[in-house]
Protein backbone atom coordinates (compact mmCIF):
# COMPACT_ATOMS: atom_id res chain seq x y z
CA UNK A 1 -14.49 19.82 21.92
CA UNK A 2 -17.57 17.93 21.64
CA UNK A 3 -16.86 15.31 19.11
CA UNK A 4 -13.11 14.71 21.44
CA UNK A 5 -15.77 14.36 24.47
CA UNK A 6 -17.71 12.07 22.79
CA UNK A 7 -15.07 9.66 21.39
CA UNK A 8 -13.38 9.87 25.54
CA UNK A 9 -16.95 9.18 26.98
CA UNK A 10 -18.19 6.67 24.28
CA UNK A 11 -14.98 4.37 23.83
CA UNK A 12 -12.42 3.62 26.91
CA UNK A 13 -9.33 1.72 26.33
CA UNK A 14 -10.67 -1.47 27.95
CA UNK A 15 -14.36 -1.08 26.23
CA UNK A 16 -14.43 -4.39 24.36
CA UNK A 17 -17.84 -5.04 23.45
CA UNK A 18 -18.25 -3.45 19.97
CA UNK A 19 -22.06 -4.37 19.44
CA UNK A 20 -23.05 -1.04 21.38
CA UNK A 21 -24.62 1.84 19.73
CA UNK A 22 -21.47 4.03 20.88
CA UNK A 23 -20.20 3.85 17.31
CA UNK A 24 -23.00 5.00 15.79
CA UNK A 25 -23.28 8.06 18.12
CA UNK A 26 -19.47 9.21 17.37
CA UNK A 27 -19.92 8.17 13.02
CA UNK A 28 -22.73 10.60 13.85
CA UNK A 29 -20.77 13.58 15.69
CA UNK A 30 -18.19 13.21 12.86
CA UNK A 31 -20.81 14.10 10.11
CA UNK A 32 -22.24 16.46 11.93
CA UNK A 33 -19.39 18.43 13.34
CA UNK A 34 -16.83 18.89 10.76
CA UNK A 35 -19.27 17.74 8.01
CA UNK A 36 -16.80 15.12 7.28
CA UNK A 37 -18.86 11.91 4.67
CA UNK A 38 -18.10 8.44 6.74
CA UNK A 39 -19.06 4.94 5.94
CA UNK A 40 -19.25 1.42 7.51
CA UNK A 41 -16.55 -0.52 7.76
CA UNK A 42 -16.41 -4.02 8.56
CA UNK A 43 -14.50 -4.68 12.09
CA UNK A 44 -11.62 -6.67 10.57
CA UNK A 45 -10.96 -4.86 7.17
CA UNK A 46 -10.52 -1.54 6.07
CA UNK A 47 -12.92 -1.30 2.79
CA UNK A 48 -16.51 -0.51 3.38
CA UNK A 49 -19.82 -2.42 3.39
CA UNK A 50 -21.44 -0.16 0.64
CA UNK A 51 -20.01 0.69 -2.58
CA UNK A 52 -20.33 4.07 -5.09
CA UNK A 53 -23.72 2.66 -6.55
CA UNK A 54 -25.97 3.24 -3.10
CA UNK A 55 -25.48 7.06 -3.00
CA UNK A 56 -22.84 8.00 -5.59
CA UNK A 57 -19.83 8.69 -3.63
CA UNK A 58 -16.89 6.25 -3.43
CA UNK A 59 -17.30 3.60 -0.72
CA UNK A 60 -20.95 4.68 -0.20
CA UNK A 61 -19.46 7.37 1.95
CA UNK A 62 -22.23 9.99 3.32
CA UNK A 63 -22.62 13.03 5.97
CA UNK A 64 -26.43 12.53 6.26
CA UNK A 65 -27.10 11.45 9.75
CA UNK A 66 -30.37 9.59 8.33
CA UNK A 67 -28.09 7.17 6.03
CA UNK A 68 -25.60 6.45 8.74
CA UNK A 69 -28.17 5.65 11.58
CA UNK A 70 -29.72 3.09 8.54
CA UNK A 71 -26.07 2.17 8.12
CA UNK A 72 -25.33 1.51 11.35
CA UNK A 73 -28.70 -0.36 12.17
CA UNK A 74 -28.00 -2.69 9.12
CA UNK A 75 -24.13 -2.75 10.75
CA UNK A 76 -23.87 -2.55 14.62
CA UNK A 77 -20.50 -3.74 14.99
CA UNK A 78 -19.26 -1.27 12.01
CA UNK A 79 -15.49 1.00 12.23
CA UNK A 80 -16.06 4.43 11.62
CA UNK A 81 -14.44 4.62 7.47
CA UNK A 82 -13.43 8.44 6.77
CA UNK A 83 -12.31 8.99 3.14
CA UNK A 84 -9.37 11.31 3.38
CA UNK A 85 -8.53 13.81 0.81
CA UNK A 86 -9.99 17.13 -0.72
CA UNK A 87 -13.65 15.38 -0.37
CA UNK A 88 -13.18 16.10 3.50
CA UNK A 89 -10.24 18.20 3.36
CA UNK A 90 -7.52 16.19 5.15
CA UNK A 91 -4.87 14.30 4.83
CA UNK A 92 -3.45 11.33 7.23
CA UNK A 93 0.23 10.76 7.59
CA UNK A 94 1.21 7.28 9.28
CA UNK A 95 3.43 6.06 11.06
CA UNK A 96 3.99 2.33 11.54
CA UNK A 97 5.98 0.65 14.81
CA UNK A 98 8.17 -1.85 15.19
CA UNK A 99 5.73 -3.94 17.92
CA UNK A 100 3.20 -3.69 15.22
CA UNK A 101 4.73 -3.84 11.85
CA UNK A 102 8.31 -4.34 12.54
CA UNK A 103 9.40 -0.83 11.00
CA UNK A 104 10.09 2.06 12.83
CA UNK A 105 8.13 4.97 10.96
CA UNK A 106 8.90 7.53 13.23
CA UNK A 107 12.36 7.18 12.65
CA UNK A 108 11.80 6.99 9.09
CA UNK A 109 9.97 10.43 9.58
CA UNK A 110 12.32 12.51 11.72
CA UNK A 111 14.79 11.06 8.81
CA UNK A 112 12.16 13.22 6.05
CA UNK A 113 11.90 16.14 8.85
CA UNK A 114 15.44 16.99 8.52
CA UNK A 115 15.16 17.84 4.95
CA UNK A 116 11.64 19.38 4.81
CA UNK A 117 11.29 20.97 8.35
CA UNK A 118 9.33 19.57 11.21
CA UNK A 119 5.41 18.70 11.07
CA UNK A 120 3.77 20.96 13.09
CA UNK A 121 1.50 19.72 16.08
CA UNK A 122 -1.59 18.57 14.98
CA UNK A 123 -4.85 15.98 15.70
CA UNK A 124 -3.85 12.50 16.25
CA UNK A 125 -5.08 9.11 16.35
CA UNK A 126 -3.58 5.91 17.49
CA UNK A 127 -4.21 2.42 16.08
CA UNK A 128 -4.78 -0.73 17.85
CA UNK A 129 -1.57 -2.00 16.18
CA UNK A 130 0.16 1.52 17.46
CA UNK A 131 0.33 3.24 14.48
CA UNK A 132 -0.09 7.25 14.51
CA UNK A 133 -2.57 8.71 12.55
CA UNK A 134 -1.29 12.58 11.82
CA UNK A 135 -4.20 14.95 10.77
CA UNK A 136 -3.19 17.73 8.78
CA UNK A 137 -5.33 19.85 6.47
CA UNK A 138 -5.65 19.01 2.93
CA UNK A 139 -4.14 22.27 1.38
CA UNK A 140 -7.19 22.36 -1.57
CA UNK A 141 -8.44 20.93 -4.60
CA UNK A 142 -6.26 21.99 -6.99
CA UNK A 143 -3.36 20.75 -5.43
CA UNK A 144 -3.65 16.31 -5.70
CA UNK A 145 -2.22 14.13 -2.52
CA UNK A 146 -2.05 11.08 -3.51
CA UNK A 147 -1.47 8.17 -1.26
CA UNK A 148 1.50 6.04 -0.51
CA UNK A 149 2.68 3.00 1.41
CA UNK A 150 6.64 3.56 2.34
CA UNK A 151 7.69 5.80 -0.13
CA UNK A 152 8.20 8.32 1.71
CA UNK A 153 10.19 6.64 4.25
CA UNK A 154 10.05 2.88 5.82
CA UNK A 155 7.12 2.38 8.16
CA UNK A 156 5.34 6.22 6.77
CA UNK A 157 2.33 5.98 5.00
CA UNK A 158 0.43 8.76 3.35
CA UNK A 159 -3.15 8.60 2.82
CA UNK A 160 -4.38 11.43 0.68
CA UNK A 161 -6.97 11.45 -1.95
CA UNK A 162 -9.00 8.58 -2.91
CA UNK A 163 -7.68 7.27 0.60
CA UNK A 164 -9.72 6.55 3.81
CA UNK A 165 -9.17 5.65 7.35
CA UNK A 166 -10.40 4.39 10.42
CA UNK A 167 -11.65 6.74 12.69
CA UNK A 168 -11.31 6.78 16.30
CA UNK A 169 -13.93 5.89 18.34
CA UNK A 170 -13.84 2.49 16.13
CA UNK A 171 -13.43 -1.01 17.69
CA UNK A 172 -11.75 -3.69 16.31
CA UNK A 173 -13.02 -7.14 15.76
CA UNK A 174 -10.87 -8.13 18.43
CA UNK A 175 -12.07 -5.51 20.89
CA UNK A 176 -9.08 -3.02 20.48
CA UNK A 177 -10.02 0.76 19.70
CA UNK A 178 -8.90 3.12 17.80
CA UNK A 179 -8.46 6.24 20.14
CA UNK A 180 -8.20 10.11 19.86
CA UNK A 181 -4.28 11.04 21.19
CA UNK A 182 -5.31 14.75 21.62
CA UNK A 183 -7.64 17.44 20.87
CA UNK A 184 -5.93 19.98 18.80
CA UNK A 185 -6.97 21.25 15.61
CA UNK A 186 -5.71 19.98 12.54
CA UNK A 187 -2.29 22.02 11.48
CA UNK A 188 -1.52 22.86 7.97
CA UNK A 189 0.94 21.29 5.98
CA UNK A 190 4.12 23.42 5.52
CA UNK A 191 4.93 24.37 2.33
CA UNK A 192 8.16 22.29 1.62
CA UNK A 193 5.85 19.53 2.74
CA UNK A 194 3.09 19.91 0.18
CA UNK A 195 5.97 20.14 -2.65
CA UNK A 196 6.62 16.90 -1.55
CA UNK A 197 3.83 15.26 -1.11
CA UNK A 198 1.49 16.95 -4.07
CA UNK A 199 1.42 14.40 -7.33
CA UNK A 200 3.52 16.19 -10.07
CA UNK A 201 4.11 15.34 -13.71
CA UNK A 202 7.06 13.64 -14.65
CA UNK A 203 10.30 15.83 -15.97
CA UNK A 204 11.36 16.24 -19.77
CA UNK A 205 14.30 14.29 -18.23
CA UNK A 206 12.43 12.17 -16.37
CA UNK A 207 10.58 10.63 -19.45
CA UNK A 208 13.22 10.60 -21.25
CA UNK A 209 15.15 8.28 -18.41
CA UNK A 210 11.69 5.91 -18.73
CA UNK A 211 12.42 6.15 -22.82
CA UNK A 212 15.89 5.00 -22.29
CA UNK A 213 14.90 2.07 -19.84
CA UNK A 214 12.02 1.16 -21.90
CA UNK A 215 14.11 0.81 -25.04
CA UNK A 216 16.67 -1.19 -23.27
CA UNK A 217 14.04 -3.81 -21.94
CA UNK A 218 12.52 -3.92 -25.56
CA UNK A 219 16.04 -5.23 -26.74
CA UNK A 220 16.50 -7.38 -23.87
CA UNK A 221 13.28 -9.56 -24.95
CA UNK A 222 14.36 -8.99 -28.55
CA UNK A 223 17.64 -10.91 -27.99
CA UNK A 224 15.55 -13.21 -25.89
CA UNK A 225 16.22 -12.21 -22.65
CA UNK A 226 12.61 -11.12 -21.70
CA UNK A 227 12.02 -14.50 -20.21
CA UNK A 228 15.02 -14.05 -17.74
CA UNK A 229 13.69 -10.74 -17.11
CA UNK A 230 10.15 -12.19 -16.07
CA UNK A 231 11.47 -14.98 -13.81
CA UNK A 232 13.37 -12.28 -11.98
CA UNK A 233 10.64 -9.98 -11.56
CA UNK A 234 8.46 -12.74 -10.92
CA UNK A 235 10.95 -14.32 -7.70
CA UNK A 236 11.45 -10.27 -6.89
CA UNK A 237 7.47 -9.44 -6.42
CA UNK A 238 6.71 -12.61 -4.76
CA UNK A 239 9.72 -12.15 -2.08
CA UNK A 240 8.16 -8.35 -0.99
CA UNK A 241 4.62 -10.25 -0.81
CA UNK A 242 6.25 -12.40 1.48
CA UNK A 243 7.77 -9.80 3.33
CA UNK A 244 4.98 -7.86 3.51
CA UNK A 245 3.79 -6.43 7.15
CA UNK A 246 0.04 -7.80 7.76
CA UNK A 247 -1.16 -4.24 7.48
CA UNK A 248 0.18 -4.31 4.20
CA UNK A 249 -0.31 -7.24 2.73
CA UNK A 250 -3.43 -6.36 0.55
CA UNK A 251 -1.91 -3.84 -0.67
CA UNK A 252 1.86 -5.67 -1.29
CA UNK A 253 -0.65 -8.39 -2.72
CA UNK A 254 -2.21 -5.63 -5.29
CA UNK A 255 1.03 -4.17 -6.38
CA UNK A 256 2.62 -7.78 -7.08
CA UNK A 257 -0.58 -8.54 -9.00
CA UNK A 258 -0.49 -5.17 -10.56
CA UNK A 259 3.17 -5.94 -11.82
CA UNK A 260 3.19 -8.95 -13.15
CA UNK A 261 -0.29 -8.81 -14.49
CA UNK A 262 1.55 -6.64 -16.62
CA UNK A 263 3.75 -9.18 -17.60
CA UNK A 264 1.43 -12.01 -18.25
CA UNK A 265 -0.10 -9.58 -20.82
CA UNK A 266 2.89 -9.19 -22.60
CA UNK A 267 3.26 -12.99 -22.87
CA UNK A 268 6.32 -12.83 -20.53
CA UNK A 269 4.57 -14.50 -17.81
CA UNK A 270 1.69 -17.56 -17.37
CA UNK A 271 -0.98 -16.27 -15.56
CA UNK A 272 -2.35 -19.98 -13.99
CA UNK A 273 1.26 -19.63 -12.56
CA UNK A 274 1.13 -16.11 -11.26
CA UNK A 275 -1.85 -16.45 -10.13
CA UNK A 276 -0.62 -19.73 -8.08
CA UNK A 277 2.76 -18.27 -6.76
CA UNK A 278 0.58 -15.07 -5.41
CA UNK A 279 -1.61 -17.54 -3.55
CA UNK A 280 1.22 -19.30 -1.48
CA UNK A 281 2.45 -16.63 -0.81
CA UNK A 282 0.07 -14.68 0.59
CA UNK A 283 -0.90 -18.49 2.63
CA UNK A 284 2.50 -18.61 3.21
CA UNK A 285 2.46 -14.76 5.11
CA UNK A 286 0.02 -15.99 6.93
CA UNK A 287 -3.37 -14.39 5.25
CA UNK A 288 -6.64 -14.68 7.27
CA UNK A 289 -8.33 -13.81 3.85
CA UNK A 290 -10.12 -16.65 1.74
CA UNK A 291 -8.73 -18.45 -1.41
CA UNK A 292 -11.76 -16.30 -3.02
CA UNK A 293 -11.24 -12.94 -1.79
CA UNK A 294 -7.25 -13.48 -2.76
CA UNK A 295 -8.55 -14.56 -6.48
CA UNK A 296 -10.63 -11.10 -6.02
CA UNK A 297 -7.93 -9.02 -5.82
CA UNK A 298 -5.84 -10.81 -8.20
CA UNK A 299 -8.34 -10.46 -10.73
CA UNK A 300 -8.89 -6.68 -10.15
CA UNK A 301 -5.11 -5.99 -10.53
CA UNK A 302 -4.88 -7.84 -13.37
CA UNK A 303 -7.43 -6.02 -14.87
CA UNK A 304 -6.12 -2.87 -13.96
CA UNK A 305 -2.91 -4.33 -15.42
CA UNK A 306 -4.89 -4.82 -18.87
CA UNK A 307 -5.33 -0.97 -19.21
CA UNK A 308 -2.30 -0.31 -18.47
CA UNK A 309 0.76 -2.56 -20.42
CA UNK A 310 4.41 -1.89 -19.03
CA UNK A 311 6.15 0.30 -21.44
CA UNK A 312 8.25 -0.76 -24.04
CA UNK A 313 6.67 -4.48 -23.91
């Protein structure tokens, strides 16, 4: 109860000015009373300020109340980060809205409850956007959650290890808060729910399927069709990045990159091209982000991309 009193007494709904030390205090109650590691966030995106090389721990993330009163002194306006995940043994199911993203996740998870059961009660958090953060218990290392942006169902996110969010107590850049929806303790998953959501290996028949579709796109570019198959790829990836909700949009941006990255290392694709057509489009959507930090993540999914050469190319 005293970390839900804290967030209610530190951060109303109309508190705007997020250059108080009320931040600080809950980042603080967090670490302290479910020993949960939190980081500084900026107060317009969700990474952190800090990275794995101050402490060791992705995003600089840390439960030492010493390190987040320097973090916060360096970062006064700083979101509360929490990494989600078997590191602090939760994970956050999301649910988008239409007034916010212009998909109704809650439908899209009563949809998923009628197959696996219904989520039991459990903490949640509300967005400035409206989105509802569901806390549920992370049901242990060995099992792996790992996150997901509409897979499960339009508008439902999962984040799940290697994952973070922002906590509540946190104010936006534009003075909006992120605010605790109730006080109950975090439910555990159900089991039909963890099957679900836990990362499994692939099927014999599974690979095979991937065999099959790999072989079939190595004689479509043998019978020179793999430029066909590039363009349309190319036109497909750029159309979701222009769909793309603005709470997704990094991560729409990352996946397109990702994809045809891919390509362009197969020779399919140009990259001075790719790298243009990702650009506008992400202008195009509207992006707030600069020409550099675009070219940023470009870069990094292309690398990524490197590593990791579609199959059958």
């Amino acid at each position: 109860m005293f970390l839900s009193q804290c967030i209610t007494d530190c951060k109303s709904d109309d508190h705007a000015d997020n250059t108080t030390p009320d931040t600080l205090t809950t980042a603080i109650a967090v670490a302290e009373v479910y020993g949960w590691r939190v980081f500084a966030a900026p107060p317009d995106v969700k990474k952190s300020y800090k990275s794995e090389r101050h402490n060791g721990a992705k995003w600089g993330a840390t439960a030492d109340p010493g390190e987040i009163r320097k973090d916060w002194s360096r970062w006064p306006r700083a979101r509360i980060g929490i990494p989600t995940g078997a590191v602090n043994g939760f994970i956050v199911i999301e649910t988008d809205t239409i007034e916010g993203h212009g998909v109704d996740g809650l439908a899209g998870l009563r949809a998923v409850e009628v197959g696996y059961g219904a989520l039991p009660e459990t903490r949640q958090v509300m967005s400035p956007s409206g989105s509802l953060h569901r806390y549920f218990l992370h049901p242990g290392k060995r099992i792996r959650i790992p996150n997901s942006h509409g897979l499960l169902a339009p508008g439902v996110d999962v984040k799940g290890d290697g994952g973070m969010v922002i906590g509540a107590g946190s104010v936006n850049a534009d003075g909006r808060s992120y605010r605790l929806v109730n006080a109950l303790e975090m439910a555990a998953l159900p089991d039909a729910w963890v099957d679900l959501l836990k990362e499994r290996k692939p099927t014999i028949r599974e690979r095979a399927t991937a065999a099959v579709n790999a072989h079939r796109l190595m004689r479509t570019i043998r019978n020179g069709g793999g430029s066909a198959y590039a363009q349309s790829a190319l036109r497909n990836e750029i159309g979701a990045l222009l769909r793309a909700p603005p709470h997704h949009r990094n991560d729409a941006l990352n996946r397109a990159a990702f994809s045809l990255g891919q390509l362009v290392h197969a020779g399919l694709l140009d990259r001075a091209t790719v790298e243009h057509e990702l650009i506008n489009a992400c202008q195009a959507n509207g992006a707030q982000d600069t020409g550099r930090q675009i070219k940023a993540t470009i870069e990094s999914a292309f690398k990524a991309a490197a590593s990791k050469p579609r199959k059958g190319l």
